[in-house]
C-alpha atoms as a PDB file:
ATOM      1  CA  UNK A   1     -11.451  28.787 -17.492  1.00  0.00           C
ATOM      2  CA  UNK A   2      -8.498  26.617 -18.731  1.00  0.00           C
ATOM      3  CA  UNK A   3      -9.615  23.775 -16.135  1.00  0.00           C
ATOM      4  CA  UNK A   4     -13.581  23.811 -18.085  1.00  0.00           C
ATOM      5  CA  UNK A   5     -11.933  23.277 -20.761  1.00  0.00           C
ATOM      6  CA  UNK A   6     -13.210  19.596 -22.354  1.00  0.00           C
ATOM      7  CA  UNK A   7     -11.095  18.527 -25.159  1.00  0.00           C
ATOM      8  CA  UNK A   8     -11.868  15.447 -27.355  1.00  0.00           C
ATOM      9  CA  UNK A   9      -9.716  13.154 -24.909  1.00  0.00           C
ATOM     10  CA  UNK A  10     -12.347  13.592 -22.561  1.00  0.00           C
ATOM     11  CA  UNK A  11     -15.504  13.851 -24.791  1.00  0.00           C
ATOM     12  CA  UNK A  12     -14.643  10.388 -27.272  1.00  0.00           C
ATOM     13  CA  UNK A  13     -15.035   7.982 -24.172  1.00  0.00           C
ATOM     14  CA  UNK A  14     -18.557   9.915 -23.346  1.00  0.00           C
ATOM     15  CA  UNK A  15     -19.593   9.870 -26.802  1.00  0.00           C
ATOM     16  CA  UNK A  16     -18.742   5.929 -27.331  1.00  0.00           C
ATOM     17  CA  UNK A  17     -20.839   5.205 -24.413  1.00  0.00           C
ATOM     18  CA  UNK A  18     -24.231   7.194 -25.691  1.00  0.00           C
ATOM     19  CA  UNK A  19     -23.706   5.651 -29.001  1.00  0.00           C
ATOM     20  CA  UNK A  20     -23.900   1.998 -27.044  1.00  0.00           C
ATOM     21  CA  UNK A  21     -26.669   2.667 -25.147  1.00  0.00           C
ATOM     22  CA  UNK A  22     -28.153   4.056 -28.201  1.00  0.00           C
ATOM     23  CA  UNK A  23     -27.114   1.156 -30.082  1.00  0.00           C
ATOM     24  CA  UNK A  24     -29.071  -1.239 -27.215  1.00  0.00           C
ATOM     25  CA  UNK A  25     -32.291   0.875 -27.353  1.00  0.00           C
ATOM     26  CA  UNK A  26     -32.357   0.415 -31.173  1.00  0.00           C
ATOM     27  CA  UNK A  27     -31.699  -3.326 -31.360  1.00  0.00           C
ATOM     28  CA  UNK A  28     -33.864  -4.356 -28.599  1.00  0.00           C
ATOM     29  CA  UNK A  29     -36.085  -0.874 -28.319  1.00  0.00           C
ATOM     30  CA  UNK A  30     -39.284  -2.933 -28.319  1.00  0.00           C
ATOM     31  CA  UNK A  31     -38.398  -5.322 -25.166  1.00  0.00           C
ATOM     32  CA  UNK A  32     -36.850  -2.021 -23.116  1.00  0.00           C
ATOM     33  CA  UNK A  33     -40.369  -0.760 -23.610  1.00  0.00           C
ATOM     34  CA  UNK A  34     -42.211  -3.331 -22.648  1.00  0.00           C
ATOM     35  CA  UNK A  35     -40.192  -3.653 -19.447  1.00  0.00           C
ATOM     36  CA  UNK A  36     -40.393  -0.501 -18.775  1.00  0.00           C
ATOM     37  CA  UNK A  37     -43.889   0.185 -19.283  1.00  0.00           C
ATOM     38  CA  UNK A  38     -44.207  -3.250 -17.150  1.00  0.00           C
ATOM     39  CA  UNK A  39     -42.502  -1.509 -14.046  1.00  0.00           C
ATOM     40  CA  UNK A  40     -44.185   1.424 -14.019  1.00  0.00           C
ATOM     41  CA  UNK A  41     -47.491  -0.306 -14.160  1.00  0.00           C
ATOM     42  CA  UNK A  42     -45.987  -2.753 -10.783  1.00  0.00           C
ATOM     43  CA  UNK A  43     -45.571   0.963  -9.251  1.00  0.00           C
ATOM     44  CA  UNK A  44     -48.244   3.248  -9.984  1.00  0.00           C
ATOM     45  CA  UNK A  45     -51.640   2.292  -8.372  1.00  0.00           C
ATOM     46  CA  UNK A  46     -54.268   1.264 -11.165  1.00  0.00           C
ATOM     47  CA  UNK A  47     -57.361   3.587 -10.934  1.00  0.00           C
ATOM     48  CA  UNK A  48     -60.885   1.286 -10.739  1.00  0.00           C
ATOM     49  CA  UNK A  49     -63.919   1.373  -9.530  1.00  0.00           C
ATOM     50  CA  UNK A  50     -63.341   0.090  -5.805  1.00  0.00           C
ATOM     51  CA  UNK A  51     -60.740   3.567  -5.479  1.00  0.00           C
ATOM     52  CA  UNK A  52     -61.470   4.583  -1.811  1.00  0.00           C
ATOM     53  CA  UNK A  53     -64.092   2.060  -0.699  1.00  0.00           C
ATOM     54  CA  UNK A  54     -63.266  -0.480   2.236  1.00  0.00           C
ATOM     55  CA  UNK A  55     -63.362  -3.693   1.612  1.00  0.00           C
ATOM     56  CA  UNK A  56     -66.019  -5.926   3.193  1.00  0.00           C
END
C-alpha cells in the first residue's frame, strides 16, 4: 500500500498540466470548439434526403 501512495511530489506536476490545458480551453475555448465541432462534422456522415438511394 506504501507503493499507491501519491504524495504532492507526484501530484503538483499533474495538477500544473490540467491547469494549462484548462488555461488554453478558456483563452481560446471558442476556436477549440469550432474545430472540434468542424472534425466531427468531416467524420460523421450528414443525414439527407438521398440516404440509401443510388445514384444515377
Amino acid at each position: 500500500m506504501i507503493i499507491a501512495y501519491a504524495g504532492p511530489e507526484t501530484m503538483l506536476p499533474i495538477a500544473s498540466v490540467l491547469a494549462g490545458a484548462v488555461g488554453v480551453v478558456m483563452m481560446f475555448g471558442r476556436n477549440v470548439l469550432a474545430i472540434g465541432r468542424r472534425a466531427i462534422a468531416k467524420c460523421l456522415p450528414r443525414s439527407g434526403g438521398n440516404a440509401g438511394k443510388p445514384k444515377a
